[in-house]
Every structure is written in structure tokens, then in C-alpha cells.
PDB file of N, CA and C in Angstrom:
ATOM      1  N   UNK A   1       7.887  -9.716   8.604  1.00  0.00           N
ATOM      2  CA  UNK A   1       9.226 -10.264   8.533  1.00  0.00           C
ATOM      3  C   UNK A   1       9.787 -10.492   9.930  1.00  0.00           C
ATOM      4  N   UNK A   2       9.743  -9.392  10.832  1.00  0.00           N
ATOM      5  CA  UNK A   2      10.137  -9.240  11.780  1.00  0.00           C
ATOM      6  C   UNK A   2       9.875 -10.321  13.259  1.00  0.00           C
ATOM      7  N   UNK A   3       8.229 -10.840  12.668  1.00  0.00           N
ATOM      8  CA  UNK A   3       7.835 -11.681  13.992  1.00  0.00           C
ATOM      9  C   UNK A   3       7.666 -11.470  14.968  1.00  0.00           C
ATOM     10  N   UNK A   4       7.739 -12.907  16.178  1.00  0.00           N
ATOM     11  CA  UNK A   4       7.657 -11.677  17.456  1.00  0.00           C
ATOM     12  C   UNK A   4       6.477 -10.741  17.866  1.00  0.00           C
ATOM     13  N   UNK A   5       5.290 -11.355  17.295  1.00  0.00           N
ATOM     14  CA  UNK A   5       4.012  -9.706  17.164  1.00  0.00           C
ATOM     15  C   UNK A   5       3.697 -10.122  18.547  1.00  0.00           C
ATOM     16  N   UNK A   6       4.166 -10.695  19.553  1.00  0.00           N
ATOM     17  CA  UNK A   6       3.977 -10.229  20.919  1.00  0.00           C
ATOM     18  C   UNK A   6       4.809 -10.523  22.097  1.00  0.00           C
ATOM     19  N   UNK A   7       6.011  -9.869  21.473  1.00  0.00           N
ATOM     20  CA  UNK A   7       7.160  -9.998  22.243  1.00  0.00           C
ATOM     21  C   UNK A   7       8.246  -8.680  22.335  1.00  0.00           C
ATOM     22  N   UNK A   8       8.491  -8.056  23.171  1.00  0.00           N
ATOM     23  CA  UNK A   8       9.342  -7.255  23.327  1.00  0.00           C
ATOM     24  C   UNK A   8       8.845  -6.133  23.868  1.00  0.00           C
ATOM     25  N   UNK A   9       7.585  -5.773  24.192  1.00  0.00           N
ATOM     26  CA  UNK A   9       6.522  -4.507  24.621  1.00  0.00           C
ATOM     27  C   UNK A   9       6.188  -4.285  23.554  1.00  0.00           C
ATOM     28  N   UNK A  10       6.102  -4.836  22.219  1.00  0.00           N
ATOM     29  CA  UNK A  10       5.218  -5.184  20.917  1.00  0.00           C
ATOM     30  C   UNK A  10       3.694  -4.944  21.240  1.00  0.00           C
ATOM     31  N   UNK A  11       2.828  -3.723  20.907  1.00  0.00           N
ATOM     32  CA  UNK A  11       1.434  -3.527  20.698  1.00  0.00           C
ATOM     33  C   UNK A  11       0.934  -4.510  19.602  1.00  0.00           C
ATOM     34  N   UNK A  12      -0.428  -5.172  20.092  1.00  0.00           N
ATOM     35  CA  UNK A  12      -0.977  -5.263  18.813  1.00  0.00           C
ATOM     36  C   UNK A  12      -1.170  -4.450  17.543  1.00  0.00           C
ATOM     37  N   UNK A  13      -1.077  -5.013  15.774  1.00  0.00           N
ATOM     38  CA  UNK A  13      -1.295  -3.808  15.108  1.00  0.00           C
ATOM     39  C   UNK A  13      -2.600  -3.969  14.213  1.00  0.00           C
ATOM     40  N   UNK A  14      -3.219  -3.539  13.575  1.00  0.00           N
ATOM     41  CA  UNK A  14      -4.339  -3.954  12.455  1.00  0.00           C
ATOM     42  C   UNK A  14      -4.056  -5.506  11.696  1.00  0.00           C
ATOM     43  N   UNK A  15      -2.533  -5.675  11.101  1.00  0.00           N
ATOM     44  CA  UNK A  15      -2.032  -7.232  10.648  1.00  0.00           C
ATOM     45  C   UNK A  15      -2.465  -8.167  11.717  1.00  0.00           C
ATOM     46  N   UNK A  16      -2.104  -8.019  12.860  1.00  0.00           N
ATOM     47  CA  UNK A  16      -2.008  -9.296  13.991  1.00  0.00           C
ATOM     48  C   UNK A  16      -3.576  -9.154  14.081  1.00  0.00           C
ATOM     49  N   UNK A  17      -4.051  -8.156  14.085  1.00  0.00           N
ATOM     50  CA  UNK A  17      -5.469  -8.906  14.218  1.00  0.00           C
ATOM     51  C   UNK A  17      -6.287  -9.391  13.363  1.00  0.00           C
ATOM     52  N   UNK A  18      -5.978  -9.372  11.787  1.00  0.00           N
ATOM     53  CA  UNK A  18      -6.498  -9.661  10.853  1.00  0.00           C
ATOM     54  C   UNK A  18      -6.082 -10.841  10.527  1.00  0.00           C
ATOM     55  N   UNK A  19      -4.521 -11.358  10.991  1.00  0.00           N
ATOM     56  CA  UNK A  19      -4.043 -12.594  10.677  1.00  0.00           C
ATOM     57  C   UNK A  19      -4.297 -13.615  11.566  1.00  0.00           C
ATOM     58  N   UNK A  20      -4.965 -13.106  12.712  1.00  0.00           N
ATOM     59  CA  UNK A  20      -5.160 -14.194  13.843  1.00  0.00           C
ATOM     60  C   UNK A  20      -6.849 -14.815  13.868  1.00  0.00           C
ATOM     61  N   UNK A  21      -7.622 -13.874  12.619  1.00  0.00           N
ATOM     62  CA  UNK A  21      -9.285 -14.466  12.616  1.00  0.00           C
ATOM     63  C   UNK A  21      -8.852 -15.315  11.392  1.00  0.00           C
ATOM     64  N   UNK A  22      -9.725 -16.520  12.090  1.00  0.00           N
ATOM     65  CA  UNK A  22      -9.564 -17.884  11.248  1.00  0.00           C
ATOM     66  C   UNK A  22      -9.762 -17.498   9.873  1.00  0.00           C
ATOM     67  N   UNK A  23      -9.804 -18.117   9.131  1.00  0.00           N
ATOM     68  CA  UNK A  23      -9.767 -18.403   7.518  1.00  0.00           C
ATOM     69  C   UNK A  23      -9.051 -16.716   6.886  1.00  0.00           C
ATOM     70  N   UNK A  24      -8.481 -16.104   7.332  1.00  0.00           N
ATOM     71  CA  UNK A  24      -8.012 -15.318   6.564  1.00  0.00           C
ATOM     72  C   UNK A  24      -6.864 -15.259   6.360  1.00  0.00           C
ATOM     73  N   UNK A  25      -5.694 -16.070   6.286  1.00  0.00           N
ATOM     74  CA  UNK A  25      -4.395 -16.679   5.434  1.00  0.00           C
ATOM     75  C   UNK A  25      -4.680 -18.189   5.652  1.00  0.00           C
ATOM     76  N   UNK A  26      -4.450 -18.225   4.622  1.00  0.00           N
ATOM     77  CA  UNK A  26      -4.197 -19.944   4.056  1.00  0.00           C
ATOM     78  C   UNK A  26      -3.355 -20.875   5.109  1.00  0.00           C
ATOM     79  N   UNK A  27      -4.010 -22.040   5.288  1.00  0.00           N
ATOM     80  CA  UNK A  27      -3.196 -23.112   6.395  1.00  0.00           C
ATOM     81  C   UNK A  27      -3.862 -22.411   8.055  1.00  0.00           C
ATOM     82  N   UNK A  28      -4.289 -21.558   8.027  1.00  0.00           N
ATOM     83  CA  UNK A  28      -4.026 -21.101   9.464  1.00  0.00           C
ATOM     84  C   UNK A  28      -2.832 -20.222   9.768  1.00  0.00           C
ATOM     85  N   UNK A  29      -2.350 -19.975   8.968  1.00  0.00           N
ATOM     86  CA  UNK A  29      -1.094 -19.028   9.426  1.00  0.00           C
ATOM     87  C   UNK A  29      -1.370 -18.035  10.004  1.00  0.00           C
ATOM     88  N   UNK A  30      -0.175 -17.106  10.323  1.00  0.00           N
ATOM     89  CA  UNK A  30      -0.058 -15.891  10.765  1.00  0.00           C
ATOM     90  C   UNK A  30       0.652 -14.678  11.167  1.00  0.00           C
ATOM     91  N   UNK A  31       0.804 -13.916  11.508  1.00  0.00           N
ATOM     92  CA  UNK A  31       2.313 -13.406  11.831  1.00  0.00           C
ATOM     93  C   UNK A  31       2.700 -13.135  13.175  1.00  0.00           C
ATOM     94  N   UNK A  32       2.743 -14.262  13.596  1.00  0.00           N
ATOM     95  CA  UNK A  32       3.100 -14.735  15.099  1.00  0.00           C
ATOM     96  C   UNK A  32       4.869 -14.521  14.835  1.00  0.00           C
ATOM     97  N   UNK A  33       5.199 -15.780  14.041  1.00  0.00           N
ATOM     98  CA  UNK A  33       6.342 -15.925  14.126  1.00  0.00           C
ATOM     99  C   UNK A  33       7.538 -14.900  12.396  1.00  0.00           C
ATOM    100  N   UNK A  34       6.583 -15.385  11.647  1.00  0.00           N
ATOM    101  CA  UNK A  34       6.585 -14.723   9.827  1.00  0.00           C
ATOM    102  C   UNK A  34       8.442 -15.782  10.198  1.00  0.00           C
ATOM    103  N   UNK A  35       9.118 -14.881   9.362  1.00  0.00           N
ATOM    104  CA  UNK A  35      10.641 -15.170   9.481  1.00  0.00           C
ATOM    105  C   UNK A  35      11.432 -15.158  10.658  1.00  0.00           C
ATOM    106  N   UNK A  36      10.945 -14.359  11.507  1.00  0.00           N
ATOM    107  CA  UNK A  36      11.513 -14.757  12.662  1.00  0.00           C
ATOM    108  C   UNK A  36      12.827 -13.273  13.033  1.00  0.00           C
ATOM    109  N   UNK A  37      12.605 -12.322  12.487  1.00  0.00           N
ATOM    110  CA  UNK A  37      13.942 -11.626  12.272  1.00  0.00           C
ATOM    111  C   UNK A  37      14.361 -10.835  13.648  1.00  0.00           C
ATOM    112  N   UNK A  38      13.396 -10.849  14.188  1.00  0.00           N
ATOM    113  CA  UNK A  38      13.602 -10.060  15.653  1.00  0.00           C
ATOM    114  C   UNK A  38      14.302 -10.880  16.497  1.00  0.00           C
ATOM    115  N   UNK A  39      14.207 -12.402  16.372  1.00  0.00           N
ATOM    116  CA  UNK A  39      15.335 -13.447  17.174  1.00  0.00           C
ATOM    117  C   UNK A  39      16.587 -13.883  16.247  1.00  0.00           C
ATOM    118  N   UNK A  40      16.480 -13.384  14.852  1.00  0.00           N
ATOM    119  CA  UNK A  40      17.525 -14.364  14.363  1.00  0.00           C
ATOM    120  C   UNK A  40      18.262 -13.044  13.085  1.00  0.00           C
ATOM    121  N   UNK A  41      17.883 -11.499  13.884  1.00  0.00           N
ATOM    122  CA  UNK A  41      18.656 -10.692  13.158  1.00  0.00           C
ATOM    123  C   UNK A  41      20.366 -10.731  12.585  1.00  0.00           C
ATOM    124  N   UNK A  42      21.007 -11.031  13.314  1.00  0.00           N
ATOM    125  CA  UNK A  42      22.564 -11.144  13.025  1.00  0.00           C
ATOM    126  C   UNK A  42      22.701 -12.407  12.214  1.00  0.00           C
ATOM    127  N   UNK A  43      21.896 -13.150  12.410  1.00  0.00           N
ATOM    128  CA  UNK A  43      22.361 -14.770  11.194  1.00  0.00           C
ATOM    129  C   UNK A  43      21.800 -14.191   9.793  1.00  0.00           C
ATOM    130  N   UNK A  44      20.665 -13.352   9.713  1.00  0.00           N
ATOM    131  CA  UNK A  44      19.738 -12.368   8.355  1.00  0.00           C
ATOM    132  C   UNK A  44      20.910 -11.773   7.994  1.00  0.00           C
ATOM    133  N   UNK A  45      21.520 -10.655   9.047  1.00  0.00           N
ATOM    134  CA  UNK A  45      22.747  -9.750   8.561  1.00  0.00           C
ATOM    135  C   UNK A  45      24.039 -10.679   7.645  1.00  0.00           C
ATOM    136  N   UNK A  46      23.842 -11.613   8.480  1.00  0.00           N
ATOM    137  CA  UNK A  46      25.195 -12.334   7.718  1.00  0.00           C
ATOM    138  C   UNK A  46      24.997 -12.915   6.481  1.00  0.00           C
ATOM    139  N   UNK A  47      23.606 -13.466   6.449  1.00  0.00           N
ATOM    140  CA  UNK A  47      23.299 -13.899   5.370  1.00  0.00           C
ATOM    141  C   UNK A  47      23.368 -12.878   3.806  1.00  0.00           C
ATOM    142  N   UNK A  48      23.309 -11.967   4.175  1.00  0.00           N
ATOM    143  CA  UNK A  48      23.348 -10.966   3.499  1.00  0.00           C
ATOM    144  C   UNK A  48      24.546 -10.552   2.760  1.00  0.00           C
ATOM    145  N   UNK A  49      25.276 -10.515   3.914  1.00  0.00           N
ATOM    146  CA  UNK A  49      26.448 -10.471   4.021  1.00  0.00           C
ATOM    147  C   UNK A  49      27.404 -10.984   2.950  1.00  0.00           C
ATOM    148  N   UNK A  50      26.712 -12.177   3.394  1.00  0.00           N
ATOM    149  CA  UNK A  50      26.932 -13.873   2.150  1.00  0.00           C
ATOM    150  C   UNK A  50      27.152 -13.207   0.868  1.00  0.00           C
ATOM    151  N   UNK A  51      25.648 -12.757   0.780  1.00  0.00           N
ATOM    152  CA  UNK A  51      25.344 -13.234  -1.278  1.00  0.00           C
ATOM    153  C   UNK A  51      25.869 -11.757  -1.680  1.00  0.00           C
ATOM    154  N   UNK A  52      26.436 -10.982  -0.828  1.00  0.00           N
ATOM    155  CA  UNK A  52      26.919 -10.097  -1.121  1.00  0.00           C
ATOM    156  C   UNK A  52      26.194  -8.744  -1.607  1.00  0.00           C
ATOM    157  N   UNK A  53      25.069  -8.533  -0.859  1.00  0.00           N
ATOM    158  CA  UNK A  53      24.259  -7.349  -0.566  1.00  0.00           C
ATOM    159  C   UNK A  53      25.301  -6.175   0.185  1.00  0.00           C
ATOM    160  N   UNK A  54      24.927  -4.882  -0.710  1.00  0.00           N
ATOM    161  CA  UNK A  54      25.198  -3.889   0.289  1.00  0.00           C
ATOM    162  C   UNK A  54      24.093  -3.166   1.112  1.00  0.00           C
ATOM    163  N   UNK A  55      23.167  -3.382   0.948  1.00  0.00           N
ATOM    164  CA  UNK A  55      21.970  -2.296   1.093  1.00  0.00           C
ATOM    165  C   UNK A  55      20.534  -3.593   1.864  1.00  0.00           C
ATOM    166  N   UNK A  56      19.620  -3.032   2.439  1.00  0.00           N
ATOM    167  CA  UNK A  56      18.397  -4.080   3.665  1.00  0.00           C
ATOM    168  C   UNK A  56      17.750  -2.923   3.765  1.00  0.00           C
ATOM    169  N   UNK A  57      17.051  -2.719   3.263  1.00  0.00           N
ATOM    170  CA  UNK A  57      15.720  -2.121   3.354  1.00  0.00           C
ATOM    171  C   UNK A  57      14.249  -3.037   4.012  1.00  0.00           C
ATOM    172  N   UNK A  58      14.171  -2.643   5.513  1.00  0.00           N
ATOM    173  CA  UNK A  58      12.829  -2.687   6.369  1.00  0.00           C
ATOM    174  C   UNK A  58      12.512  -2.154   6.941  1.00  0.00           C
ATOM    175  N   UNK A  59      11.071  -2.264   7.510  1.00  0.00           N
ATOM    176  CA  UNK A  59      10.196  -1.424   8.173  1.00  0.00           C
ATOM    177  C   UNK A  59      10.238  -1.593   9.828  1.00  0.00           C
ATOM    178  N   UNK A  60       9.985  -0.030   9.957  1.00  0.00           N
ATOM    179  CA  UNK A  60       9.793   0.247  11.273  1.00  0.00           C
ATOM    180  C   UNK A  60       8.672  -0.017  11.909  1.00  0.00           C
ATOM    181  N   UNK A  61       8.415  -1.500  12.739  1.00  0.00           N
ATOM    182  CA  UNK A  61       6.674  -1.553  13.442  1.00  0.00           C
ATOM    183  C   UNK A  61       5.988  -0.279  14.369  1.00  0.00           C
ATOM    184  N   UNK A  62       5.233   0.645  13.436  1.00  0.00           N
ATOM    185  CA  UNK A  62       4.825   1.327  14.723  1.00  0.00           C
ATOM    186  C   UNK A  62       4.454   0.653  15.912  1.00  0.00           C
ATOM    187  N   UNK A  63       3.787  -0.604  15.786  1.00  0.00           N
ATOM    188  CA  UNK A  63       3.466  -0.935  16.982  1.00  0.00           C
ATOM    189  C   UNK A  63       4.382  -0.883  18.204  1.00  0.00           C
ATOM    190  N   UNK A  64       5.513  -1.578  17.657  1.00  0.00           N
ATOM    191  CA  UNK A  64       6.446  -2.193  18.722  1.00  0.00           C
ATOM    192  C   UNK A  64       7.363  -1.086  19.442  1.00  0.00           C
ATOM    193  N   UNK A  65       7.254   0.484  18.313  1.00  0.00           N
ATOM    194  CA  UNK A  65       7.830   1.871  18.782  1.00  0.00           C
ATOM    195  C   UNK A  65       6.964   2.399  19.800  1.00  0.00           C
ATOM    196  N   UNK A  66       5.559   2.059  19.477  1.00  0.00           N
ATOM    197  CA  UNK A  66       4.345   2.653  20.456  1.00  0.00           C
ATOM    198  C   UNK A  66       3.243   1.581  20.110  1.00  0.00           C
ATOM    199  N   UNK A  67       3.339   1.163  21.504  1.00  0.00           N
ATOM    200  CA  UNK A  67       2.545  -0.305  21.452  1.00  0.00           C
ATOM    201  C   UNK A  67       1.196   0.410  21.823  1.00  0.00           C
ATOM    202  N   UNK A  68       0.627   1.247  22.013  1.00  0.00           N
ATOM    203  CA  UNK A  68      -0.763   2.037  22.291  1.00  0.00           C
ATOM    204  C   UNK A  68      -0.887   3.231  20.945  1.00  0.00           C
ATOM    205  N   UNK A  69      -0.059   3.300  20.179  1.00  0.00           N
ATOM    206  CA  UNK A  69       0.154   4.455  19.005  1.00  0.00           C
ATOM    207  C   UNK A  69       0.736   5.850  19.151  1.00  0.00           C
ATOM    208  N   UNK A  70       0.991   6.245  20.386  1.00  0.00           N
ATOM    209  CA  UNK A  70       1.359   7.263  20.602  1.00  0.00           C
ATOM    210  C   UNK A  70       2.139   7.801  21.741  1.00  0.00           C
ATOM    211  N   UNK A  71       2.704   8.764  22.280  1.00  0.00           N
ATOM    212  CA  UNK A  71       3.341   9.654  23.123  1.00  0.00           C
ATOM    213  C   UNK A  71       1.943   9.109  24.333  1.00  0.00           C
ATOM    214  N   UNK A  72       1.192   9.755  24.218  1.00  0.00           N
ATOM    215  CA  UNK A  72       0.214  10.339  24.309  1.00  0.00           C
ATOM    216  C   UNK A  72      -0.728   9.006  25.547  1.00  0.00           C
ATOM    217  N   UNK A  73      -0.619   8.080  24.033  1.00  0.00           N
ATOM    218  CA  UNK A  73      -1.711   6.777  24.547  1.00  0.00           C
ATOM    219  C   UNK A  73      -0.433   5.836  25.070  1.00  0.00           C
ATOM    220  N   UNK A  74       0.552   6.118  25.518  1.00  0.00           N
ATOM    221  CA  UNK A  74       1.910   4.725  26.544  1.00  0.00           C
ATOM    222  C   UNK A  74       2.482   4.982  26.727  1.00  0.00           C
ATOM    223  N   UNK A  75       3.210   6.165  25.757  1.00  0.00           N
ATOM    224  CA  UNK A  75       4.696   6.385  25.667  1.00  0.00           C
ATOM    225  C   UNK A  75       5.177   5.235  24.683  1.00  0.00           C
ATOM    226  N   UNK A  76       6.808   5.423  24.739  1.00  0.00           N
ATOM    227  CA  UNK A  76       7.790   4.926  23.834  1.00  0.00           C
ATOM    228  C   UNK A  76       8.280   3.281  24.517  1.00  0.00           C
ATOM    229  N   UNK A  77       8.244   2.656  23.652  1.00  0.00           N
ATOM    230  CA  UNK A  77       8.726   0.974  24.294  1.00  0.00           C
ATOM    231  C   UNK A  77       9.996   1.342  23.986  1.00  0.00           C
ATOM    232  N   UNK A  78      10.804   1.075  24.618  1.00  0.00           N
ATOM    233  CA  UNK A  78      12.257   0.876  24.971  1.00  0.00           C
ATOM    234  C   UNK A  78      12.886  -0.337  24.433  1.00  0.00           C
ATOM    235  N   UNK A  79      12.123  -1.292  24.543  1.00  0.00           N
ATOM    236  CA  UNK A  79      12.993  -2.333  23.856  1.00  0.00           C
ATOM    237  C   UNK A  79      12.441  -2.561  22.274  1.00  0.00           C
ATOM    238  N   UNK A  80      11.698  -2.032  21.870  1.00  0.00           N
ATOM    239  CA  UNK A  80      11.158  -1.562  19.943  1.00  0.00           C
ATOM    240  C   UNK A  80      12.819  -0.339  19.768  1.00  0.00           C
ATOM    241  N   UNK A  81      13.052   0.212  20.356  1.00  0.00           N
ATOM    242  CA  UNK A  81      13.969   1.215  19.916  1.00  0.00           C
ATOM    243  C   UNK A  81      15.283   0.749  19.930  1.00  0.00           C
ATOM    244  N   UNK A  82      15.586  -0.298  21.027  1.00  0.00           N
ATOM    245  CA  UNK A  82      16.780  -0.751  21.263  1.00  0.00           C
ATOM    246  C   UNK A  82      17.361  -2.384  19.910  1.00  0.00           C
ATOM    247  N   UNK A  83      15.804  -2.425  20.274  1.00  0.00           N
ATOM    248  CA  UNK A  83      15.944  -3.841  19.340  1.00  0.00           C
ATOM    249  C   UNK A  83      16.342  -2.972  17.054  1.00  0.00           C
ATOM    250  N   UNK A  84      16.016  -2.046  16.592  1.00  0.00           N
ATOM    251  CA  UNK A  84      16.079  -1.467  15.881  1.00  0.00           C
ATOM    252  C   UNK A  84      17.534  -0.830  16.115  1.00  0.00           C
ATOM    253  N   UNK A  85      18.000  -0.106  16.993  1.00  0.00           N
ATOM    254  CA  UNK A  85      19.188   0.421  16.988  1.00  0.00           C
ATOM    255  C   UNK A  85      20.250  -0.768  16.746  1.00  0.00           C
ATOM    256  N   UNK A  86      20.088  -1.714  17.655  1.00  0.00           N
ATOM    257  CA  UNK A  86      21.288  -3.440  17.379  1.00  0.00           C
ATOM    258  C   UNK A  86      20.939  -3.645  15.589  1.00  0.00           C
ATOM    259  N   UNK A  87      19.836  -3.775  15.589  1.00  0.00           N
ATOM    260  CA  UNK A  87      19.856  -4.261  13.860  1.00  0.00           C
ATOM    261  C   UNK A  87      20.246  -3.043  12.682  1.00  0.00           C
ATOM    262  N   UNK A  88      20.108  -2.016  13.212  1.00  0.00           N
ATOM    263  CA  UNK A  88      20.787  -1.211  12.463  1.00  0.00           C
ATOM    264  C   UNK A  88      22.743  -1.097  12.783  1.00  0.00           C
ATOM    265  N   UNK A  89      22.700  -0.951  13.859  1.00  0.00           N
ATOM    266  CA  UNK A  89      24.029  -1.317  14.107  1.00  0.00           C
ATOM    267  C   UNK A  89      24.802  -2.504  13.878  1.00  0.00           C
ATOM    268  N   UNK A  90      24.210  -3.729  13.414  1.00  0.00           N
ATOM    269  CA  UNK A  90      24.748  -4.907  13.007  1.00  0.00           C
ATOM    270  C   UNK A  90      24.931  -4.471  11.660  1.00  0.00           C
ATOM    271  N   UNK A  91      23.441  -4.212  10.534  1.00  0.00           N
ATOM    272  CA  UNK A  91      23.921  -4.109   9.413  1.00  0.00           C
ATOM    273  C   UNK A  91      24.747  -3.049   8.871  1.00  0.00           C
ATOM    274  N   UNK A  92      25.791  -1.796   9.691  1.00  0.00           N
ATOM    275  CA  UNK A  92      26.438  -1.012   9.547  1.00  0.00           C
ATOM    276  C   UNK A  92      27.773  -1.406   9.674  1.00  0.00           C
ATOM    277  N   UNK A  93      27.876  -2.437  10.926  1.00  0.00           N
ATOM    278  CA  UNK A  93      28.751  -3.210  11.119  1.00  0.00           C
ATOM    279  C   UNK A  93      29.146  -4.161   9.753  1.00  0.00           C
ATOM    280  N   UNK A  94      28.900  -4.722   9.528  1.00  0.00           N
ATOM    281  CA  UNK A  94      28.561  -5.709   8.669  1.00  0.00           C
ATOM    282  C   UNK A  94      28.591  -4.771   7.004  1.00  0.00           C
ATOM    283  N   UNK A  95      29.024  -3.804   6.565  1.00  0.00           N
ATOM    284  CA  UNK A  95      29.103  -3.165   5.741  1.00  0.00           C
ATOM    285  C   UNK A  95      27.696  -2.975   5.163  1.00  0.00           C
ATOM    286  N   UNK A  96      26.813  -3.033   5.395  1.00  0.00           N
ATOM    287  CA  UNK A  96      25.569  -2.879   4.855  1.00  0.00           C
ATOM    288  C   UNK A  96      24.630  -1.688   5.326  1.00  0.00           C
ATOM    289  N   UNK A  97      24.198  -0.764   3.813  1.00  0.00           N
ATOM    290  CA  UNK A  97      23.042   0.534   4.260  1.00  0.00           C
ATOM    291  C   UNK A  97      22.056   0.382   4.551  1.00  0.00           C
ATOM    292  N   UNK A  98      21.420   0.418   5.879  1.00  0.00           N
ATOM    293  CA  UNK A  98      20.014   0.310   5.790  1.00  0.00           C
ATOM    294  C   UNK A  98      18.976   0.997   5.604  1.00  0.00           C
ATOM    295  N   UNK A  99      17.940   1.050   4.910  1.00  0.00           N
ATOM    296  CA  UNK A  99      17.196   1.496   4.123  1.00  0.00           C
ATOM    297  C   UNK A  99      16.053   1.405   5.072  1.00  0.00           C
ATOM    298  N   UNK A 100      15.701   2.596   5.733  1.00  0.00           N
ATOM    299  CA  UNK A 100      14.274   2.451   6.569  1.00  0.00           C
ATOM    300  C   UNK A 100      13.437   2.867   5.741  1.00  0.00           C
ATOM    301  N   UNK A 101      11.506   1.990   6.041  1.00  0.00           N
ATOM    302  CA  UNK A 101      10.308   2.399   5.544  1.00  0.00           C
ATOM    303  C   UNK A 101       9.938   2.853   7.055  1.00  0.00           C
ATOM    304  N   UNK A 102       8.986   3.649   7.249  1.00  0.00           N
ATOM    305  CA  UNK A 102       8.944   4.078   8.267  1.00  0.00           C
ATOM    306  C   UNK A 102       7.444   3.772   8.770  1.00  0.00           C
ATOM    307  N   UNK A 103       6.548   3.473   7.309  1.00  0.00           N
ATOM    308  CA  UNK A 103       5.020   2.711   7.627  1.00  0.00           C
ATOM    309  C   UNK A 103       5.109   1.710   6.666  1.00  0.00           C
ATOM    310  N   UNK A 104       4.540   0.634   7.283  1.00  0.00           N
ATOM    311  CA  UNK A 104       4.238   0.011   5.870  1.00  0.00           C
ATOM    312  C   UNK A 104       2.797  -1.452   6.281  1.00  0.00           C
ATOM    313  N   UNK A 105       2.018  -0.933   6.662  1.00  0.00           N
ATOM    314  CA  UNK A 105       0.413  -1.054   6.768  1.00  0.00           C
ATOM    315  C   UNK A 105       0.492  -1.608   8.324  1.00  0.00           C
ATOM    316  N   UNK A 106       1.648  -0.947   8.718  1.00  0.00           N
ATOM    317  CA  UNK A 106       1.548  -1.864  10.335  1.00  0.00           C
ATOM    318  C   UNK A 106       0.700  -0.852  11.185  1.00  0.00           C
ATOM    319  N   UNK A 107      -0.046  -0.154  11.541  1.00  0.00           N
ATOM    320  CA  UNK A 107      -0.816   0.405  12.203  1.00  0.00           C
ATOM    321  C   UNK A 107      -1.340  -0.130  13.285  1.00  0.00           C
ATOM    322  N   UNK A 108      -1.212   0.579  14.837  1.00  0.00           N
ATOM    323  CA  UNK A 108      -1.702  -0.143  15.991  1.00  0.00           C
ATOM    324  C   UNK A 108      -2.983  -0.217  16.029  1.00  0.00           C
ATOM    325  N   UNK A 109      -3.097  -1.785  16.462  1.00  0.00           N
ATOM    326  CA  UNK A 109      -4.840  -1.800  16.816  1.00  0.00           C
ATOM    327  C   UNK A 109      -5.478  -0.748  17.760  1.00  0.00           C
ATOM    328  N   UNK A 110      -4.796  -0.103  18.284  1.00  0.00           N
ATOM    329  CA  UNK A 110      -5.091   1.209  19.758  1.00  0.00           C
ATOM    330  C   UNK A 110      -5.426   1.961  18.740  1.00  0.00           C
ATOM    331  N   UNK A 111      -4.694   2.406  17.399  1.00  0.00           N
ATOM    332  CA  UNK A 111      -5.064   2.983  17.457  1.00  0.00           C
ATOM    333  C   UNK A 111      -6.500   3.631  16.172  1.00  0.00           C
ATOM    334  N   UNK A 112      -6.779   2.340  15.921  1.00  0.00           N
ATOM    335  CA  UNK A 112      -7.623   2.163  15.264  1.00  0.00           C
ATOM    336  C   UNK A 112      -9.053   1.889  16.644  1.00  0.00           C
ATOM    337  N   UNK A 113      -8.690   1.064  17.402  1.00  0.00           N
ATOM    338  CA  UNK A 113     -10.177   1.245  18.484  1.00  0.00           C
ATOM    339  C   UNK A 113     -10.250   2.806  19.181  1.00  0.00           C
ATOM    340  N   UNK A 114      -9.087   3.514  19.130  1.00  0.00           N
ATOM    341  CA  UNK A 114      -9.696   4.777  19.688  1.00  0.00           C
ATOM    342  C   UNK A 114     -10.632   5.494  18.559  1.00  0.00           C
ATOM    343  N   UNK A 115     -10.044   5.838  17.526  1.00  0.00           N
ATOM    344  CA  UNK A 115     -10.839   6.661  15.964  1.00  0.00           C
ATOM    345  C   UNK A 115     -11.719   5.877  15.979  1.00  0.00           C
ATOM    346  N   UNK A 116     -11.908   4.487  15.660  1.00  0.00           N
ATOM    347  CA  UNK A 116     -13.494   3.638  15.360  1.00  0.00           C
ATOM    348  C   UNK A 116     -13.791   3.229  15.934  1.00  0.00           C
ATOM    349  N   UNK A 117     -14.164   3.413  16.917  1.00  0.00           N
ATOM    350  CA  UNK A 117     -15.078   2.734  18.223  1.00  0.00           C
ATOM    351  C   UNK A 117     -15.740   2.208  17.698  1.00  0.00           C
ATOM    352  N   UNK A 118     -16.528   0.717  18.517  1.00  0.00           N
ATOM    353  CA  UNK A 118     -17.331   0.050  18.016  1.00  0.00           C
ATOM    354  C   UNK A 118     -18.773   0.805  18.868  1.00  0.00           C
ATOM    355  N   UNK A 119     -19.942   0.658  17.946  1.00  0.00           N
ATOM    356  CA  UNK A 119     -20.665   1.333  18.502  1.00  0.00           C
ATOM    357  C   UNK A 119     -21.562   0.690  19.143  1.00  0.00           C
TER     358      UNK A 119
END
């Protein structure tokens, strides 16, 4: 939803690399851009706003929290935390609960090449 899969100190995750080998979504697509919500969060909020939602339930990219997967393997991206705090703070603003998933199959490619090395 979010987009953006390489923008903001955004890690690659298992999706971006599965969506970027040819023939595996239809047309060539991918989730380069998806909806776009990481550039066009506050027009989403409003839209919402609109049809008269109280409640936005989405997911947190591990990648983009830890673009290497961990403390450990980068540290914390700063702008994954900041960019999440504005969109939570818009849709609070904006009378709306947001509903965090906290995984939802986004897993960093780091940190899948550290556990499965290719052999």
C-alpha cells in the first residue's frame, strides 16, 4: 500500500524482491510505487475522512523500521519512524483510530540472506 519500497532509508524486503523477478505479477508490475501512501498519506487520511471512516488499520514495514532487520544488523531508520508517527498523527488528527498490524509478510531481504545463505 505504502510504496516507496526504496525511498526513505526503506530496506529491501522478501515482497520487493519477489515482485521485481519478471513474470511474477501480471503486466510487469510491482511494488515500487502500489498506491502510493507514503507520498500521498494526508489526501488517504482525508479521503477517509470523506466516506466517513472512523478507524485505518495498516501495517508497519519492518523493512523501512530496520532496513538490515535489526538493532543489531543497522540500527533504526529514522525517517520509517518519523514517516509512521505523521501518519499516525494525521489520522488522530483527523478523528480517526489507527489500527496497527505490526507484520504482515513484509520481512527484510537481510534478513532472510543472513539465516539462508546461498550456498
Amino acid at each position: 500500500v505504502e510504496g516507496a519500497a526504496a525511498e526513505g532509508g526503506k530496506g529491501p524486503s522478501i515482497w520487493d524482491k519477489f515482485s521485481r523477478s519478471p513474470g511474477k505479477i501480471k503486466n510487469g508490475q510491482n511494488a515500487e510505487v502500489a498506491v502510493d501512501q507514503y507520498h500521498r498519506y494526508k489526501e488517504d487520511v482525508q479521503h477517509l475522512k470523506y466516506m466517513g471512516m472512523d478507524t485505518y488499520r495498516f501495517s508497519i514495514s519492518w523493512p523501512r523500521i530496520f532496513p538490515k532487520g535489526s538493532l543489531r544488523h543497522g540500527g533504526v531508520n529514522e525517517e520509517g519512524i518519523a514517516y509512521y508517527n505523521n501518519l499516525i498523527n494525521e489520522l488522530i488528527k483527523n478523528g480517526l483510530e489507527p489500527f496497527v498490524t505490526l507484520y504482515h509478510w513484509d520481512l527484510p531481504q537481510a534478513l532472510e540472506d543472513f539465516f539462508l545463505p546461498k550456498s
